[in-house]
N, C-alpha and C. Protein backbone atom coordinates (compact mmCIF):
# COMPACT_ATOMS: atom_id res chain seq x y z
N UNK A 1 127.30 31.16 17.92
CA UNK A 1 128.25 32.22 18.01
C UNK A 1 128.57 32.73 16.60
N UNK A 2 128.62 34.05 16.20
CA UNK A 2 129.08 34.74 15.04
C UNK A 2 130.71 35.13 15.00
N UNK A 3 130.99 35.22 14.29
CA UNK A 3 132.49 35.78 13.98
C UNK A 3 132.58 35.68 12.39
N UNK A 4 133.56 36.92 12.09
CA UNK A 4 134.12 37.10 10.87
C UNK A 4 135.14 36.72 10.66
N UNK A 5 135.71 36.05 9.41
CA UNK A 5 136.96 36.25 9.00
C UNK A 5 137.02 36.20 7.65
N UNK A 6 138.19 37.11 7.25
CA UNK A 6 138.02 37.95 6.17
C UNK A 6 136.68 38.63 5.80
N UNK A 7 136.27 38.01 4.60
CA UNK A 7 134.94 38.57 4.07
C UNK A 7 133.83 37.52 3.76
N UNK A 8 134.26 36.60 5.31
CA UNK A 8 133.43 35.93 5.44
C UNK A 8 132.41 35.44 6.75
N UNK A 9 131.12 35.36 6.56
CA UNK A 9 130.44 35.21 7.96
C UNK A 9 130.21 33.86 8.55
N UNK A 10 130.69 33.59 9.66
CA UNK A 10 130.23 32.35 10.20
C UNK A 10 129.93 32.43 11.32
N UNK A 11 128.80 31.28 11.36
CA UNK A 11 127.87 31.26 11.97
C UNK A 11 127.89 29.57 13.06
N UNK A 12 128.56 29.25 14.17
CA UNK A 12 128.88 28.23 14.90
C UNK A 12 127.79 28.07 16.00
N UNK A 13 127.15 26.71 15.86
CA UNK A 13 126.45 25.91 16.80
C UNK A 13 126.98 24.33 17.07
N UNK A 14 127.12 24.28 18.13
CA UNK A 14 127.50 23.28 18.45
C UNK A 14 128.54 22.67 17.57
N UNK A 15 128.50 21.45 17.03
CA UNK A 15 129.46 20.58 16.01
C UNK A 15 129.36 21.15 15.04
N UNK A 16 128.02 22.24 14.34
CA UNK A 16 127.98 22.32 13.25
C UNK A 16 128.65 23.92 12.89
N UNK A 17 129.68 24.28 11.66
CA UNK A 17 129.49 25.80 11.00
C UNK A 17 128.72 25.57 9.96
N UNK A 18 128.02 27.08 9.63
CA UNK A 18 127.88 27.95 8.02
C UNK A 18 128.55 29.12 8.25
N UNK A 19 128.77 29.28 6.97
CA UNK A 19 129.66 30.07 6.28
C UNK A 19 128.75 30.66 5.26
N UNK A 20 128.76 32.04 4.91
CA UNK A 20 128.52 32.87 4.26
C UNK A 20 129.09 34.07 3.35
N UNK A 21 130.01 33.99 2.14
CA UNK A 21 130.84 34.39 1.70
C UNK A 21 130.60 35.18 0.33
N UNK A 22 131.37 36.26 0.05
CA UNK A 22 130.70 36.46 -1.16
C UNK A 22 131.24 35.55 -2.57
N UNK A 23 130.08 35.49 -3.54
CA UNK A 23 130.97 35.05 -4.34
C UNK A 23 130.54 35.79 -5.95
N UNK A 24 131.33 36.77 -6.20
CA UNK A 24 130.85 37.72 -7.35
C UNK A 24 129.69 38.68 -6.86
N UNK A 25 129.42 39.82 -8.04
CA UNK A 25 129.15 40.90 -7.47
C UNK A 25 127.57 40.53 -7.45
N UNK A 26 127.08 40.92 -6.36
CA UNK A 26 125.59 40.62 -5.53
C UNK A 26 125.09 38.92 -5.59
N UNK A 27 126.04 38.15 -4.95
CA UNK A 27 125.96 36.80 -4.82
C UNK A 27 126.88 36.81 -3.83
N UNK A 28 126.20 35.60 -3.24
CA UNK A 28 126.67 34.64 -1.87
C UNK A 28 126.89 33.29 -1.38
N UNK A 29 127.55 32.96 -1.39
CA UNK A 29 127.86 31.38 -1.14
C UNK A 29 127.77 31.03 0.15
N UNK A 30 126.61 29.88 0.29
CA UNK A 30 126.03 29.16 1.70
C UNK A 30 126.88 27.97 1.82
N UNK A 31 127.13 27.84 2.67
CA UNK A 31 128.18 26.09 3.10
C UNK A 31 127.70 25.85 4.38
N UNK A 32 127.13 24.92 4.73
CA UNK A 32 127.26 24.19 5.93
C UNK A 32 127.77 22.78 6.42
N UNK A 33 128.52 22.35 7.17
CA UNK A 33 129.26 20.99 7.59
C UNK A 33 129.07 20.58 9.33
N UNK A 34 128.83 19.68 9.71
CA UNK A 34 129.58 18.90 10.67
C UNK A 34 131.06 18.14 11.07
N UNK A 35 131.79 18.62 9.70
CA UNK A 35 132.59 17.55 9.71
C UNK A 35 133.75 18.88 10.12
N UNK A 36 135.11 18.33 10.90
CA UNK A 36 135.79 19.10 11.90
C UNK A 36 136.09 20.31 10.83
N UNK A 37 136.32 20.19 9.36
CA UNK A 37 136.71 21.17 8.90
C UNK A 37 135.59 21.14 7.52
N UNK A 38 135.76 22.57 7.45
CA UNK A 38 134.85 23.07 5.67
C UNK A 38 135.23 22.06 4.49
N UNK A 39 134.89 21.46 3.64
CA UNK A 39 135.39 20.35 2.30
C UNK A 39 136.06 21.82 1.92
N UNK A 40 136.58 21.69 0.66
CA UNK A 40 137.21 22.81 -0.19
C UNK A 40 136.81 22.40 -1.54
N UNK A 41 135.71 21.33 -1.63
CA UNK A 41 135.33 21.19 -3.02
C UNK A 41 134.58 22.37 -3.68
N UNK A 42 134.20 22.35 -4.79
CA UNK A 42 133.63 24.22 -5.17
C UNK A 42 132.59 23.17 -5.68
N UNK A 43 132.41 22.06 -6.17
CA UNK A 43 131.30 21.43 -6.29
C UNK A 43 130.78 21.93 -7.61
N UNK A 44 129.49 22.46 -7.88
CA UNK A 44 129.09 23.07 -9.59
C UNK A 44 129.17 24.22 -9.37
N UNK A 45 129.74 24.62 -8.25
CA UNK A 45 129.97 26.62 -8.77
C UNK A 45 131.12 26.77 -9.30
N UNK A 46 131.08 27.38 -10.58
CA UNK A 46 132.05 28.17 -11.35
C UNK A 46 133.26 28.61 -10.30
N UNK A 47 134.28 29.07 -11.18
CA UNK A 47 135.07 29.68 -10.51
C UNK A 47 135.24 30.84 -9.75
N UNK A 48 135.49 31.33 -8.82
CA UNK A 48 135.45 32.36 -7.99
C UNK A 48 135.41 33.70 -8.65
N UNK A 49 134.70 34.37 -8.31
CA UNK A 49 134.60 35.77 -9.50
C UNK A 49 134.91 36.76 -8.07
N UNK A 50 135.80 37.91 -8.31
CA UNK A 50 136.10 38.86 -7.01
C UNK A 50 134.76 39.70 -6.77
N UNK A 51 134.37 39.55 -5.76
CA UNK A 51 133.35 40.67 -5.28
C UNK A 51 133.71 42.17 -5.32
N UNK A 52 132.95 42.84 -6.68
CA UNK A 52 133.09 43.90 -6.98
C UNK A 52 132.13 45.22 -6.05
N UNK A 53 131.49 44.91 -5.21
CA UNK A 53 130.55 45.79 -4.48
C UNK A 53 131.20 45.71 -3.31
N UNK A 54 130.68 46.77 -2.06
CA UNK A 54 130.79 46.87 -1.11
C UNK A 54 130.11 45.63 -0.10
N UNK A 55 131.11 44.79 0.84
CA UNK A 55 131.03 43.96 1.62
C UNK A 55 130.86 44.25 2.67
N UNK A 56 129.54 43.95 3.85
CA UNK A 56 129.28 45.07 5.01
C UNK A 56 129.05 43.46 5.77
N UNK A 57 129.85 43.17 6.81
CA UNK A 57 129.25 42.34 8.08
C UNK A 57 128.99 43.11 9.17
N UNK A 58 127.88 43.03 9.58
CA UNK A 58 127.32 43.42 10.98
C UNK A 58 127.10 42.25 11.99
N UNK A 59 127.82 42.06 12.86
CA UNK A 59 127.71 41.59 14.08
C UNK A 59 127.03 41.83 15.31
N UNK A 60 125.69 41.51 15.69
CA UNK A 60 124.84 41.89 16.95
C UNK A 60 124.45 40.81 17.74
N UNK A 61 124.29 41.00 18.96
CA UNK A 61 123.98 39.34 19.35
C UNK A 61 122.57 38.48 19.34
N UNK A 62 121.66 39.15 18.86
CA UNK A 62 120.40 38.85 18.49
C UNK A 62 120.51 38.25 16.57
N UNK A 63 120.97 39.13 16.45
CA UNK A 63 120.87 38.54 14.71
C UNK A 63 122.28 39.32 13.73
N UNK A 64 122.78 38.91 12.69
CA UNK A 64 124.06 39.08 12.41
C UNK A 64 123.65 39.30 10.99
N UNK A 65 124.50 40.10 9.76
CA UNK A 65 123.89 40.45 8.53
C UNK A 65 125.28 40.43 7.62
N UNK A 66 125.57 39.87 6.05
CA UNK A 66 126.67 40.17 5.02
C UNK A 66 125.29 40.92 4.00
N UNK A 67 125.92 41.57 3.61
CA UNK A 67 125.44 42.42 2.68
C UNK A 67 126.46 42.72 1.74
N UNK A 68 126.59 42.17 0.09
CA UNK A 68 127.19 42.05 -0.78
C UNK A 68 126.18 42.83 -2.35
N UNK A 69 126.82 43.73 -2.10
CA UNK A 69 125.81 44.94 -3.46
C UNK A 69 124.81 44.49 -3.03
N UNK A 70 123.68 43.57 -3.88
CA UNK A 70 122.34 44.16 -4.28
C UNK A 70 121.18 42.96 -2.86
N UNK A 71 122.41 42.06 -2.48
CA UNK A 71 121.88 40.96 -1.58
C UNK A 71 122.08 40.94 -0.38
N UNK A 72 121.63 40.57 0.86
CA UNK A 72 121.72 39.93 2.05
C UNK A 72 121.10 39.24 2.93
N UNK A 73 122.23 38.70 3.58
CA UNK A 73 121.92 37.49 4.28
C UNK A 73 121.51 37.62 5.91
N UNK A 74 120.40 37.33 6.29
CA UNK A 74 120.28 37.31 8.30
C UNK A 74 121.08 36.24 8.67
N UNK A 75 121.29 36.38 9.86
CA UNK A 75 121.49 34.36 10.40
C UNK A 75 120.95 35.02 11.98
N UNK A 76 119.55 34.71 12.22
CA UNK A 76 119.15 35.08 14.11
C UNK A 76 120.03 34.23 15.18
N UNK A 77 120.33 34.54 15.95
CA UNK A 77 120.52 33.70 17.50
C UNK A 77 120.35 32.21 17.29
N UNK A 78 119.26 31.82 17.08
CA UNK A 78 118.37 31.09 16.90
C UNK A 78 118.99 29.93 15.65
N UNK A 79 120.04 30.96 14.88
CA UNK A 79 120.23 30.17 13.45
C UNK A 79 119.26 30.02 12.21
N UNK A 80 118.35 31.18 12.39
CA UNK A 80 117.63 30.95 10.74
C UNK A 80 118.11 31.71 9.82
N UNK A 81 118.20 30.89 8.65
CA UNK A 81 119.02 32.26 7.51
C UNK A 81 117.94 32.56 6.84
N UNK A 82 117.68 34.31 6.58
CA UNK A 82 116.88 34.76 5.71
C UNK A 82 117.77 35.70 4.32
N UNK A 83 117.51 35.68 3.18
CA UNK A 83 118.46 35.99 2.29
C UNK A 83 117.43 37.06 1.65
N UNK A 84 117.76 38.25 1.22
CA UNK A 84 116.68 39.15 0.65
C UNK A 84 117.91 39.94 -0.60
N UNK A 85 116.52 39.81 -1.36
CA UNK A 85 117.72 40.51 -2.60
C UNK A 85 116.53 41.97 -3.27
């Protein structure tokens, strides 16, 4: 199942989310977990830089798209992520 919130895409199967978010201008941050909730560690990414480009989620039920300036992300039905820049 797809759904947005904020300016972010997620992507729910079963036990598991990803998340797809922007992070700075034409970059994207991938997260995936099993565990009931997202960690909130940032881990080795730098600090959050504001996404200066236009943020576009498209929601379809075959395949779902974030598009952040110069990058984007698929996630199919199916759950494969393809990222094209």
């Amino acid at each position: 199942m797809f759904s947005k919130q904020y300016q972010r895409l997620v992507y729910t199967y079963d036990a598991e989310q990803l998340w797809i978010e922007p992070w700075g201008p034409n970059a994207l941050r991938v997260r995936a977990t099993k565990q009931a909730e997202m960690p909130v560690e940032n881990w080795a990414l730098q600090m959050e830089v504001e996404a200066q480009s236009e943020v576009t989620i498209t929601i379809d039920e075959k395949q779902t798209s974030i598009v952040n300036g110069g990058i984007r992300a698929t996630i199919s039905a199916a759950g494969k992520l393809t990222i094209y820049n």
